[in-house]
C-alpha atoms as a PDB file:
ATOM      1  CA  UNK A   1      -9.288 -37.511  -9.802  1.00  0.00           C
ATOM      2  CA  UNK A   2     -11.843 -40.635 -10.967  1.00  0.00           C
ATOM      3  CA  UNK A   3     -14.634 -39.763 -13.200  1.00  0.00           C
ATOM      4  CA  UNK A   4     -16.862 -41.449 -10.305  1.00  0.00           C
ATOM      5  CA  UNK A   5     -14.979 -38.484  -7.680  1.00  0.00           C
ATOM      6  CA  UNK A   6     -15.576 -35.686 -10.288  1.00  0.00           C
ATOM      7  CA  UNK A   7     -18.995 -36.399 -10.503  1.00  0.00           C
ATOM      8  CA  UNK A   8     -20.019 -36.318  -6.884  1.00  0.00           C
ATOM      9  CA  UNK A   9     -17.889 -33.160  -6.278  1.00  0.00           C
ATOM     10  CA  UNK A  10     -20.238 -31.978  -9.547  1.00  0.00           C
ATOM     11  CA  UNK A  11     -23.283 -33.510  -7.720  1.00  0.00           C
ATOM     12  CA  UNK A  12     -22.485 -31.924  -4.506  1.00  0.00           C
ATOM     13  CA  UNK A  13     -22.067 -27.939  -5.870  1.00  0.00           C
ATOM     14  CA  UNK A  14     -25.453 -28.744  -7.954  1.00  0.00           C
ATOM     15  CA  UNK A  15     -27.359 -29.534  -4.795  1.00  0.00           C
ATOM     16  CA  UNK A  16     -25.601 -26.271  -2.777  1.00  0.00           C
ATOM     17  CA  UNK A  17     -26.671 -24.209  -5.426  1.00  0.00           C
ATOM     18  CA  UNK A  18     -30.038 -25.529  -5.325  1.00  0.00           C
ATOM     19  CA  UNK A  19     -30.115 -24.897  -2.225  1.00  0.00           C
ATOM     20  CA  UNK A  20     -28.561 -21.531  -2.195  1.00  0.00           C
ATOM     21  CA  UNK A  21     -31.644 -20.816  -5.428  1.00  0.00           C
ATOM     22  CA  UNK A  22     -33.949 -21.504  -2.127  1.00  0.00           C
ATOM     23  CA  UNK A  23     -34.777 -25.317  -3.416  1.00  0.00           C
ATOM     24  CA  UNK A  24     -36.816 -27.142  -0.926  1.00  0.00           C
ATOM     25  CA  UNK A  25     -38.412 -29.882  -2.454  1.00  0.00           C
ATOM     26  CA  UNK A  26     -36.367 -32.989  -4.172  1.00  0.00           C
ATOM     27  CA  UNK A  27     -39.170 -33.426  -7.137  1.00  0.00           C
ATOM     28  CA  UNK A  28     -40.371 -31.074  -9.503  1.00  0.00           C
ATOM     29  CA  UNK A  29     -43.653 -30.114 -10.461  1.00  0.00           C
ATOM     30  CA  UNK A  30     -43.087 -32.144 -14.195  1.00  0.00           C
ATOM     31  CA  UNK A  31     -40.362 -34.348 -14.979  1.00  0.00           C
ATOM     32  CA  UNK A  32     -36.651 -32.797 -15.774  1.00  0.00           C
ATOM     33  CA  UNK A  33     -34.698 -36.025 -16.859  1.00  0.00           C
ATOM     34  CA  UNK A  34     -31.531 -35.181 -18.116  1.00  0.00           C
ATOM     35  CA  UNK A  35     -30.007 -36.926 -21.207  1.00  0.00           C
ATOM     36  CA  UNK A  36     -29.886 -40.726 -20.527  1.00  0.00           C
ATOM     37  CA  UNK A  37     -26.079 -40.984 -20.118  1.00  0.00           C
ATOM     38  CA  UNK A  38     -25.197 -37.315 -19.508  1.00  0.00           C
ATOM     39  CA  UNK A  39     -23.565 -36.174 -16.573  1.00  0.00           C
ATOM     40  CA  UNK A  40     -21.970 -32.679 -15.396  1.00  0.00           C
ATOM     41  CA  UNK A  41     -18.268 -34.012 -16.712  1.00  0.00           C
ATOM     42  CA  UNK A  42     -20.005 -34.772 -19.865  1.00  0.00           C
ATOM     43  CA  UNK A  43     -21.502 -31.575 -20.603  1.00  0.00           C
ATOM     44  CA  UNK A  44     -17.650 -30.002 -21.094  1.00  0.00           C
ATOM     45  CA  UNK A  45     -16.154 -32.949 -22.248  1.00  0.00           C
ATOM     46  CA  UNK A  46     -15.563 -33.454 -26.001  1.00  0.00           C
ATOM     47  CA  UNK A  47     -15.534 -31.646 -29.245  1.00  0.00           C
ATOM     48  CA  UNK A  48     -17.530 -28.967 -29.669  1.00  0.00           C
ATOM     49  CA  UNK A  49     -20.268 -29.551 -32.414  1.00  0.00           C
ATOM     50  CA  UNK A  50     -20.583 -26.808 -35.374  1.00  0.00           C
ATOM     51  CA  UNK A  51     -22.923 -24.050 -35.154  1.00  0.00           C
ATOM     52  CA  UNK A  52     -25.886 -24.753 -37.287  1.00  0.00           C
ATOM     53  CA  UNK A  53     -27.520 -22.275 -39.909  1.00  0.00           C
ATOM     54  CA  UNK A  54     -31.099 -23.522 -39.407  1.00  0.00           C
ATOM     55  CA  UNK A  55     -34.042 -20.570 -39.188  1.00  0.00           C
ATOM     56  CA  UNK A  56     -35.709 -22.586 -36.669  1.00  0.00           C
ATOM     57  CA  UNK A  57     -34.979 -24.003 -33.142  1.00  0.00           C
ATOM     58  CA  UNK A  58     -34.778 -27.411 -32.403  1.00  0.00           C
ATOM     59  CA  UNK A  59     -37.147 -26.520 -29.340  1.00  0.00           C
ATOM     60  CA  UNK A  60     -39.917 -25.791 -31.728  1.00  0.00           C
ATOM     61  CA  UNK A  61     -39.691 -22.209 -31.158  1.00  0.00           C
ATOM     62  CA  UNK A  62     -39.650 -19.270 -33.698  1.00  0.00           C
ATOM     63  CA  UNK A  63     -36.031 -17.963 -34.466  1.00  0.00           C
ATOM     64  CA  UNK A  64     -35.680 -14.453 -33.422  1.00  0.00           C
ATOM     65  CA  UNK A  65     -33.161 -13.896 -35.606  1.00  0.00           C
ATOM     66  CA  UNK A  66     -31.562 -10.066 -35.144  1.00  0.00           C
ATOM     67  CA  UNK A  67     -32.111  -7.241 -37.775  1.00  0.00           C
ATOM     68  CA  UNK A  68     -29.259  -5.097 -36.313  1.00  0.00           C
ATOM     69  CA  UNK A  69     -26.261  -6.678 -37.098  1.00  0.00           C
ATOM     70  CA  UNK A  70     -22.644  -4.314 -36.989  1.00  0.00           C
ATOM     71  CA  UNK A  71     -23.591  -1.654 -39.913  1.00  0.00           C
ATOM     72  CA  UNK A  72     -21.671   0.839 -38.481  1.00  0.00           C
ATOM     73  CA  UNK A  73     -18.582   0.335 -39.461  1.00  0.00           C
ATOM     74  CA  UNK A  74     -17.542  -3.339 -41.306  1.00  0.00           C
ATOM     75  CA  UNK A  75     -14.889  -5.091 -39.221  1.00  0.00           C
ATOM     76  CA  UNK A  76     -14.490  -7.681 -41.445  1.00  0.00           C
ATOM     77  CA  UNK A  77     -10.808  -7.140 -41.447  1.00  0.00           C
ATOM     78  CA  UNK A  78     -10.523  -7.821 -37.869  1.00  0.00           C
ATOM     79  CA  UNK A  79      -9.663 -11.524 -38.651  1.00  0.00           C
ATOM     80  CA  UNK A  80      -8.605 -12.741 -34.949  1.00  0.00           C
ATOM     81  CA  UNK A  81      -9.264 -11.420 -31.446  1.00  0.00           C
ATOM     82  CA  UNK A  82      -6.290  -9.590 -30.885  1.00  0.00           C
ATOM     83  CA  UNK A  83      -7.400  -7.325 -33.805  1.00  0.00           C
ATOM     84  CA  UNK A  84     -10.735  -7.221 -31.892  1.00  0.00           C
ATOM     85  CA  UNK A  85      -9.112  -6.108 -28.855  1.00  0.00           C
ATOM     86  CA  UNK A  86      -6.316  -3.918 -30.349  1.00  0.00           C
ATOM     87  CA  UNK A  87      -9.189  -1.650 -32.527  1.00  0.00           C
ATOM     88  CA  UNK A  88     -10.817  -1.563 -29.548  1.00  0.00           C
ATOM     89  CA  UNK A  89      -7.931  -0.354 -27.606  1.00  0.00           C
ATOM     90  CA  UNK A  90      -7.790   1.936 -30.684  1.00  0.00           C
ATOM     91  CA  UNK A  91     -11.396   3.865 -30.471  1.00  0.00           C
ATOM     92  CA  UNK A  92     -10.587   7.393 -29.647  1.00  0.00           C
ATOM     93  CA  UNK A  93     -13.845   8.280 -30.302  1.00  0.00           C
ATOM     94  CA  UNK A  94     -15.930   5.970 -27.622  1.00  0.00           C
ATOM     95  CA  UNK A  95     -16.122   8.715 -24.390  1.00  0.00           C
ATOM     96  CA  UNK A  96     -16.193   5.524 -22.326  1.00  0.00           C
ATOM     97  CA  UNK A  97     -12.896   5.074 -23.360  1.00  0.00           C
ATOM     98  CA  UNK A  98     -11.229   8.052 -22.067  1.00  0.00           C
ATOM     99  CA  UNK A  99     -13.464   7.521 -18.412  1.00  0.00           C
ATOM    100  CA  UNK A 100     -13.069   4.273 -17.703  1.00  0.00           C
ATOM    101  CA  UNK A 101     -10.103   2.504 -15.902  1.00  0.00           C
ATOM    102  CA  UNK A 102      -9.531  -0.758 -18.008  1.00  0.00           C
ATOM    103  CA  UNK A 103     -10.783  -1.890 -20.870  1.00  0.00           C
ATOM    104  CA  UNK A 104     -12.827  -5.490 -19.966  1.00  0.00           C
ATOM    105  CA  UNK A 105     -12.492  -7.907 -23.042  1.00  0.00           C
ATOM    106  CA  UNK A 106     -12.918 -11.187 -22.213  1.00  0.00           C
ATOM    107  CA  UNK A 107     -12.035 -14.234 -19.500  1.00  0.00           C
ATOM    108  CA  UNK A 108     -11.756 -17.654 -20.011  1.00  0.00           C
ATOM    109  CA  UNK A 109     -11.397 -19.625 -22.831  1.00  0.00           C
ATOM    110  CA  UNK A 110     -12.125 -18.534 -26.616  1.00  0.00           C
ATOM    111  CA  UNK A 111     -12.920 -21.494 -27.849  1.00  0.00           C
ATOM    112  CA  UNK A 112     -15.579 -23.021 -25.570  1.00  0.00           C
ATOM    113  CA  UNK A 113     -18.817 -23.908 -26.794  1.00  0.00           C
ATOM    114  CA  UNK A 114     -20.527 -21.365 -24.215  1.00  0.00           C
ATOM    115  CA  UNK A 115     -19.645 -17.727 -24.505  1.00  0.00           C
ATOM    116  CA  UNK A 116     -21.802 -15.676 -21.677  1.00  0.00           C
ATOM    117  CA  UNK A 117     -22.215 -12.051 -22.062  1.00  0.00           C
ATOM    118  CA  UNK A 118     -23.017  -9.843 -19.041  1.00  0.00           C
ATOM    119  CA  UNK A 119     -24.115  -6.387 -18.736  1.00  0.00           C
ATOM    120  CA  UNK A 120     -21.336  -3.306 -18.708  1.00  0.00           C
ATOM    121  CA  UNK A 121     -18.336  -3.576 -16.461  1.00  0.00           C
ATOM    122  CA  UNK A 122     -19.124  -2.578 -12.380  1.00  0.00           C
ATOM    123  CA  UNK A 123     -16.326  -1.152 -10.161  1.00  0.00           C
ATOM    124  CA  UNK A 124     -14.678  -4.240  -9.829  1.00  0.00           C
ATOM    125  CA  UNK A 125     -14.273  -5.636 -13.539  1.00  0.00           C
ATOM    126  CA  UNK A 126     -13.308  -1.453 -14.356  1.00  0.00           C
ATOM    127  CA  UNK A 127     -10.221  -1.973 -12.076  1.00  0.00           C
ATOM    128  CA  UNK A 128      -9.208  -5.572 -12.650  1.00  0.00           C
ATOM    129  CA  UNK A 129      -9.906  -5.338 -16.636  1.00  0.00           C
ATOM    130  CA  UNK A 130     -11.363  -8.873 -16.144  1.00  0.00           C
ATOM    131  CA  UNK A 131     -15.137  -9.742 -17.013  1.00  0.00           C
ATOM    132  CA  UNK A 132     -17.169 -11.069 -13.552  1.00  0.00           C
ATOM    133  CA  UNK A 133     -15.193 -10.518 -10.973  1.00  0.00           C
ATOM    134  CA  UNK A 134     -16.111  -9.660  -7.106  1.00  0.00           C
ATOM    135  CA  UNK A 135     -18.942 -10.868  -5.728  1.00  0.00           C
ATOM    136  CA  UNK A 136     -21.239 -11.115  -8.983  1.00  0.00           C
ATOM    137  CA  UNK A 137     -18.167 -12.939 -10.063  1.00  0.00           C
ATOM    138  CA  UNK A 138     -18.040 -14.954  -7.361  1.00  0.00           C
ATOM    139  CA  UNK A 139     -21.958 -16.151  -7.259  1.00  0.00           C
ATOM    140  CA  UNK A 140     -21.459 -16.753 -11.422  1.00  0.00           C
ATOM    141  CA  UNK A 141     -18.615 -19.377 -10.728  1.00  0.00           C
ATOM    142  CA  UNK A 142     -20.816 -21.458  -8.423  1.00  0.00           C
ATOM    143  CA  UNK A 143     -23.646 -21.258 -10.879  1.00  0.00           C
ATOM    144  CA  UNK A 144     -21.262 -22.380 -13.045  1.00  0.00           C
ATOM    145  CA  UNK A 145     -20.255 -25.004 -11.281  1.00  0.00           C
ATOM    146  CA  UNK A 146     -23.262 -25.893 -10.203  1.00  0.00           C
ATOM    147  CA  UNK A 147     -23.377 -27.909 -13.775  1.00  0.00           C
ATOM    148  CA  UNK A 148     -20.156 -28.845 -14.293  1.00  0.00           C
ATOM    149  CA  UNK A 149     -18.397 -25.668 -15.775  1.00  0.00           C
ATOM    150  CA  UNK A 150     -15.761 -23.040 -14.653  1.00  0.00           C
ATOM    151  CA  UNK A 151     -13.949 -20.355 -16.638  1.00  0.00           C
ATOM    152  CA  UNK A 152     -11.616 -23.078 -18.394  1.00  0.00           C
ATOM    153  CA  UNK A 153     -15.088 -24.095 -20.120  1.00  0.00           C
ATOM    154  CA  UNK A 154     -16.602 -20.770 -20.779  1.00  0.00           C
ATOM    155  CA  UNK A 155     -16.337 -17.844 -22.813  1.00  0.00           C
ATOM    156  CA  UNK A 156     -17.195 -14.156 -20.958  1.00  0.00           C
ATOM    157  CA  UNK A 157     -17.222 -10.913 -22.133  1.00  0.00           C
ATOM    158  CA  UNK A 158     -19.010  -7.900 -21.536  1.00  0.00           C
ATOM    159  CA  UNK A 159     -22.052  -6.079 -23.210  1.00  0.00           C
ATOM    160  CA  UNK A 160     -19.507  -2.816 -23.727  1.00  0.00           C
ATOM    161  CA  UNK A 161     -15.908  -3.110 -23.433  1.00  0.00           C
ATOM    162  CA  UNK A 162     -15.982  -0.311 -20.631  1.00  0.00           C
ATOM    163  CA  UNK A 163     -17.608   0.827 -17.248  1.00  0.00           C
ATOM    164  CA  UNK A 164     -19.790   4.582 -17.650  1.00  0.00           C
ATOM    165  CA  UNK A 165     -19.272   7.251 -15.518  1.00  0.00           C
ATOM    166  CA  UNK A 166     -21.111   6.637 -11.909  1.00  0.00           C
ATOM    167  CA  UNK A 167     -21.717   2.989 -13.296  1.00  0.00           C
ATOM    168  CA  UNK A 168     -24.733   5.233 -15.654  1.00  0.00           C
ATOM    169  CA  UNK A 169     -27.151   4.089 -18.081  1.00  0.00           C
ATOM    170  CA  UNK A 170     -24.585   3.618 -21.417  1.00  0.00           C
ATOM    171  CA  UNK A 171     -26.351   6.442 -24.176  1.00  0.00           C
ATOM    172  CA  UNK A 172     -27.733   5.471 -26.806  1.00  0.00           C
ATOM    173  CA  UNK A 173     -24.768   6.848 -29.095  1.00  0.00           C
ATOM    174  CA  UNK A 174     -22.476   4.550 -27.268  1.00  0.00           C
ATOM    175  CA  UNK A 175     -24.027   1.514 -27.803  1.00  0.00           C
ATOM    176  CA  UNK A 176     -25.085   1.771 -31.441  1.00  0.00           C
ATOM    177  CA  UNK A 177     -21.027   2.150 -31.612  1.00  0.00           C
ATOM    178  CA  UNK A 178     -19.925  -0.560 -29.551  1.00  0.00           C
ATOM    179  CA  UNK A 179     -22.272  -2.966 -30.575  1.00  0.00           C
ATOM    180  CA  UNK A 180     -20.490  -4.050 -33.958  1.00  0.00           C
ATOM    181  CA  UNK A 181     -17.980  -4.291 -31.689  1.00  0.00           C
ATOM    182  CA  UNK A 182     -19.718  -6.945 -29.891  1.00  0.00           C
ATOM    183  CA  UNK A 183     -20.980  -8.610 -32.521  1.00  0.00           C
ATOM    184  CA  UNK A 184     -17.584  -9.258 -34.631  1.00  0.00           C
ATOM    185  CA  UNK A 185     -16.753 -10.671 -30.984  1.00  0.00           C
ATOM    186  CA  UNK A 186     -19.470 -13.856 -31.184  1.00  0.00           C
ATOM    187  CA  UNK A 187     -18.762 -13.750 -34.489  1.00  0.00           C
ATOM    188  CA  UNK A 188     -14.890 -14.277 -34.109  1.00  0.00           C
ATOM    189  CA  UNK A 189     -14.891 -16.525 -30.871  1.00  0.00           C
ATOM    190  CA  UNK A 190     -17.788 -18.753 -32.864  1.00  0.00           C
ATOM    191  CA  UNK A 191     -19.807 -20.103 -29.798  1.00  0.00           C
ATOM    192  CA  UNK A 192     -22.373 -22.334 -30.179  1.00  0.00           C
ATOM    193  CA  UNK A 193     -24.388 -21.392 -27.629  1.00  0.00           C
ATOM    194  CA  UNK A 194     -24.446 -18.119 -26.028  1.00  0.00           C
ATOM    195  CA  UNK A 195     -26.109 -16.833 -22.651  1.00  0.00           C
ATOM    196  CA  UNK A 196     -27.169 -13.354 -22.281  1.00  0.00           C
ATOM    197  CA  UNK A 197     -26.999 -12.073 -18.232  1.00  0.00           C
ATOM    198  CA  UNK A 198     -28.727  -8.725 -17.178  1.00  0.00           C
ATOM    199  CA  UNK A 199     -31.444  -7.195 -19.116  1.00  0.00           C
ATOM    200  CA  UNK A 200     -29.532  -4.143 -21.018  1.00  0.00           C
ATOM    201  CA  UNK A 201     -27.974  -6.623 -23.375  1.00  0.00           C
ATOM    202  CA  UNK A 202     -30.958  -9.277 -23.837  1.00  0.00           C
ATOM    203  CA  UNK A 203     -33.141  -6.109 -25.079  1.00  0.00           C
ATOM    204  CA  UNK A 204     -30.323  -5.382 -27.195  1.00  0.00           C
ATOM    205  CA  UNK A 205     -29.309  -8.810 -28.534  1.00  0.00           C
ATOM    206  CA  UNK A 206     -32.531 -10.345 -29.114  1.00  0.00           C
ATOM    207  CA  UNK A 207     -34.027  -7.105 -30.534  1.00  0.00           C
ATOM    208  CA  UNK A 208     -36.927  -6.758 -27.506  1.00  0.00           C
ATOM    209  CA  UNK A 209     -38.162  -4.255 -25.537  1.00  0.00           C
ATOM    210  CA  UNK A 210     -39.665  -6.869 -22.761  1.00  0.00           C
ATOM    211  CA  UNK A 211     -37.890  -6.216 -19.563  1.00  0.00           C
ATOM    212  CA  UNK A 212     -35.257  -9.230 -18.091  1.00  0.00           C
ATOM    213  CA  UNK A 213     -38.531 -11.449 -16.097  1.00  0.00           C
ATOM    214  CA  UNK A 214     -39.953 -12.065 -19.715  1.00  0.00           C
ATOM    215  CA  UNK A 215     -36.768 -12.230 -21.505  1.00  0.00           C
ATOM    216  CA  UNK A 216     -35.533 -14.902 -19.624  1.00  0.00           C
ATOM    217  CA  UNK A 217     -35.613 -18.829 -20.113  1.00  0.00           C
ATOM    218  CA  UNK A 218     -36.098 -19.165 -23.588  1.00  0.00           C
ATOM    219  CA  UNK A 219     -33.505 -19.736 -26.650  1.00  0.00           C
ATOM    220  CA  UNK A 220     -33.677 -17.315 -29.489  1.00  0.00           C
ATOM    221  CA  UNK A 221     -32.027 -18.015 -32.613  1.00  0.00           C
ATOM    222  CA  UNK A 222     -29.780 -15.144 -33.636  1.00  0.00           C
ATOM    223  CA  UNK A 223     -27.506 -14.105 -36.450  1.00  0.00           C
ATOM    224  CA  UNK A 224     -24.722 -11.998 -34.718  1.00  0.00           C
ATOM    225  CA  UNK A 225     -23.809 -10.666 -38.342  1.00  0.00           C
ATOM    226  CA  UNK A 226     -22.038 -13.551 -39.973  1.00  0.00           C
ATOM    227  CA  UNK A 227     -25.763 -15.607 -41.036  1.00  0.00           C
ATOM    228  CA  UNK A 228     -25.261 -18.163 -38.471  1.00  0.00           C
ATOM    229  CA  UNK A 229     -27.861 -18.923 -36.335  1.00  0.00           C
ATOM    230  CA  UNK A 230     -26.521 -19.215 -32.696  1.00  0.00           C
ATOM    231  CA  UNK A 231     -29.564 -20.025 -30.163  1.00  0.00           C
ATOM    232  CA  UNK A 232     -29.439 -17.682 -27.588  1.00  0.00           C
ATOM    233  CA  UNK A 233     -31.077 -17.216 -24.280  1.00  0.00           C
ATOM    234  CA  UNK A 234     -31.575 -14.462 -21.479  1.00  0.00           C
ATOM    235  CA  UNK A 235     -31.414 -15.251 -18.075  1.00  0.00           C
ATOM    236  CA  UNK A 236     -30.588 -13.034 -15.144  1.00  0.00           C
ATOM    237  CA  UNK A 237     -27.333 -11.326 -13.866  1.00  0.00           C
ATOM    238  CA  UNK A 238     -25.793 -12.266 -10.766  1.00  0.00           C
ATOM    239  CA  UNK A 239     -25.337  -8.563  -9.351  1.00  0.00           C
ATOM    240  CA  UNK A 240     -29.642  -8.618  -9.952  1.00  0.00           C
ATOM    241  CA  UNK A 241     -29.889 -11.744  -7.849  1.00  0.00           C
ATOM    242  CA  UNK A 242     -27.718 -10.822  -5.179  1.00  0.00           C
ATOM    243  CA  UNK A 243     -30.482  -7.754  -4.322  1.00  0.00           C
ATOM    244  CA  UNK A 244     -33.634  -9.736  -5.514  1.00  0.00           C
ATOM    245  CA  UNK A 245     -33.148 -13.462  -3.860  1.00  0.00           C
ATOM    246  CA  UNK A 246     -36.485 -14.236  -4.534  1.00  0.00           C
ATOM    247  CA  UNK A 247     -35.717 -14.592  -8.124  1.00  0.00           C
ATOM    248  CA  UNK A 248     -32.984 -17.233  -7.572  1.00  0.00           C
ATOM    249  CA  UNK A 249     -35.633 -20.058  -8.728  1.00  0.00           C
ATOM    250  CA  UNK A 250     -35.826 -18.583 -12.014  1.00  0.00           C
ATOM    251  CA  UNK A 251     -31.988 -18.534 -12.567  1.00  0.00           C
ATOM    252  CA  UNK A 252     -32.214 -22.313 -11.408  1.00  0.00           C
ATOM    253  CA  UNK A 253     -34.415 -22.992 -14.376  1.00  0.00           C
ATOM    254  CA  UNK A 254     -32.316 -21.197 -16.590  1.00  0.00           C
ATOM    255  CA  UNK A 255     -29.303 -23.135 -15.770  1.00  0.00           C
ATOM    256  CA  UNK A 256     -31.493 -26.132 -15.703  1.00  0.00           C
ATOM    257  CA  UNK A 257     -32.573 -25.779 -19.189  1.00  0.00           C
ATOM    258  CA  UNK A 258     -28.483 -24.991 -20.519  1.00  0.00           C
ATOM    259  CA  UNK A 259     -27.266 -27.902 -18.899  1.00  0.00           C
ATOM    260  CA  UNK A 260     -29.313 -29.773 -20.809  1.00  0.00           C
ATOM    261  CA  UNK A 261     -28.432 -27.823 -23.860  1.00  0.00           C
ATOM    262  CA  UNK A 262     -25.649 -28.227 -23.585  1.00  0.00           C
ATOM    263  CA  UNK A 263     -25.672 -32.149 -23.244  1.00  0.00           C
ATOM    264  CA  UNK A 264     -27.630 -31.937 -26.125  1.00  0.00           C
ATOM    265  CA  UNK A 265     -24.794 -32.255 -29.153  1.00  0.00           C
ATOM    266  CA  UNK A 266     -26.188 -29.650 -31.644  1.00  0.00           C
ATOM    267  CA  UNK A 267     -26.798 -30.767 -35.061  1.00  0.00           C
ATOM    268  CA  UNK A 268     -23.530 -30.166 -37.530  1.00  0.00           C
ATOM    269  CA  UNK A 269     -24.434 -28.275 -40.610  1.00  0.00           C
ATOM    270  CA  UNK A 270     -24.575 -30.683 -43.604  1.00  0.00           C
ATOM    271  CA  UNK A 271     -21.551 -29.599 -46.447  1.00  0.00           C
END
């Protein structure tokens, strides 16, 4: 396949999307020029840049930077993901544990510059093991595709390892222990950027008690624990847009703005 064929096929899944957001118009209100050269096989092409330890966004907006990082526990010893996943495999004393069907760790590939982290396993992912799968699955792949990425590209995990009960609210017990968890996991997979889907783990991550519709759309600067700032933004989870359609323009934007992110090379931290 020719860059020149790539592109179009990359072209052609951006304007179905669009379309499927409820897009009408070909103009915006302001102007949304991309990066002069960029295109959707650029975004996942190349080495990915080094996180950057900066306090403050590039955007111009105030880091958010976390002030719960994993003090439960220090998993500092878990040096690789399989130690990740094997302690996790390991925690008798998580109730989800003993409920749930499968433990969901991740999908697609560890060391991609994007690692996107939904909300808690649904019926599907609990049976499969497998982060975003059936339909929410299914409508994040063409968002993903939509700018040029698929699961080869990405990172995805879950907020908590495994599905509650009746799909019910996790306690509070069980996420103050999972989260180092989930921490040691950005920490260990070393994204760059990370995207936040559903609003139980954007309160969480960026420390907020705004619901999802304010959360959204905006890159936070957070240290997941390790002092690296990794910019960070909400946006909403497919399962939500699937019931709320009218919300699909928002997601758009989203996706808008981490394209360009992400065609934006980050700044490498000077030695």
């Amino acid at each position: 396949m020719t860059p020149q064929q790539f592109n179009q096929q990359q072209l052609l899944a951006m304007l179905a999307w669009q379309v499927a957001m409820g897009a009408d118009e070909a103009v915006l209100d302001t102007p949304a020029d991309e990066p002069a050269g960029s295109s959707p096989a650029d975004v996942i092409s190349g080495a990915r840049p080094q996180a950057k330890t900066a306090t403050t966004m590039a955007d111009g907006l105030p880091a958010t930077a976390s002030d719960h990082p994993p003090s439960q526990k220090t998993l500092d010893h878990l040096t690789s993901l399989a130690d990740l996943a094997a302690a996790l495999e390991q925690l008798e004393a998580c109730p989800l544990k003993h409920t749930a069907s499968a433990m969901c760790f991740a999908d697609g590939n560890a060391g991609a510059r994007l690692m996107i982290i939904g909300e808690v396993p649904g019926r599907d992912e609990d049976r499969l093991g497998v982060p975003f799968v059936g339909a929410a699955g299914q409508f994040l792949d063409r968002m993903m595709a939509s700018i040029g990425l698929d699961r080869s590209g990405v990172y995805l995990t879950n907020f908590l390892p495994w599905r509650p009960p009746g799909n019910r609210t996790p306690t509070a017990e069980e996420t103050d222990m999972l989260l180092p968890f989930l921490f040691r996991h950005v920490q260990l997979a070393n994204p760059e950027l990370v995207l936040v889907l559903g609003g139980a783990p954007a309160k969480v991550i960026l420390n907020k008690g705004d619901n999802i519709l304010k959360l959204r759309g905006r890159w936070h600067d957070i240290d997941y624990g390790d002092g690296i700032m990794r910019p960070t933004m909400a946006s909403l989870h497919p399962s939500y847009l699937t019931r709320s359609p009218a919300q699909k323009r928002l997601a758009f934007d989203d996706w808008l703005g981490l394209y360009r992110r992400l065609a934006t090379p980050a700044p490498t931290t000077l030695a």
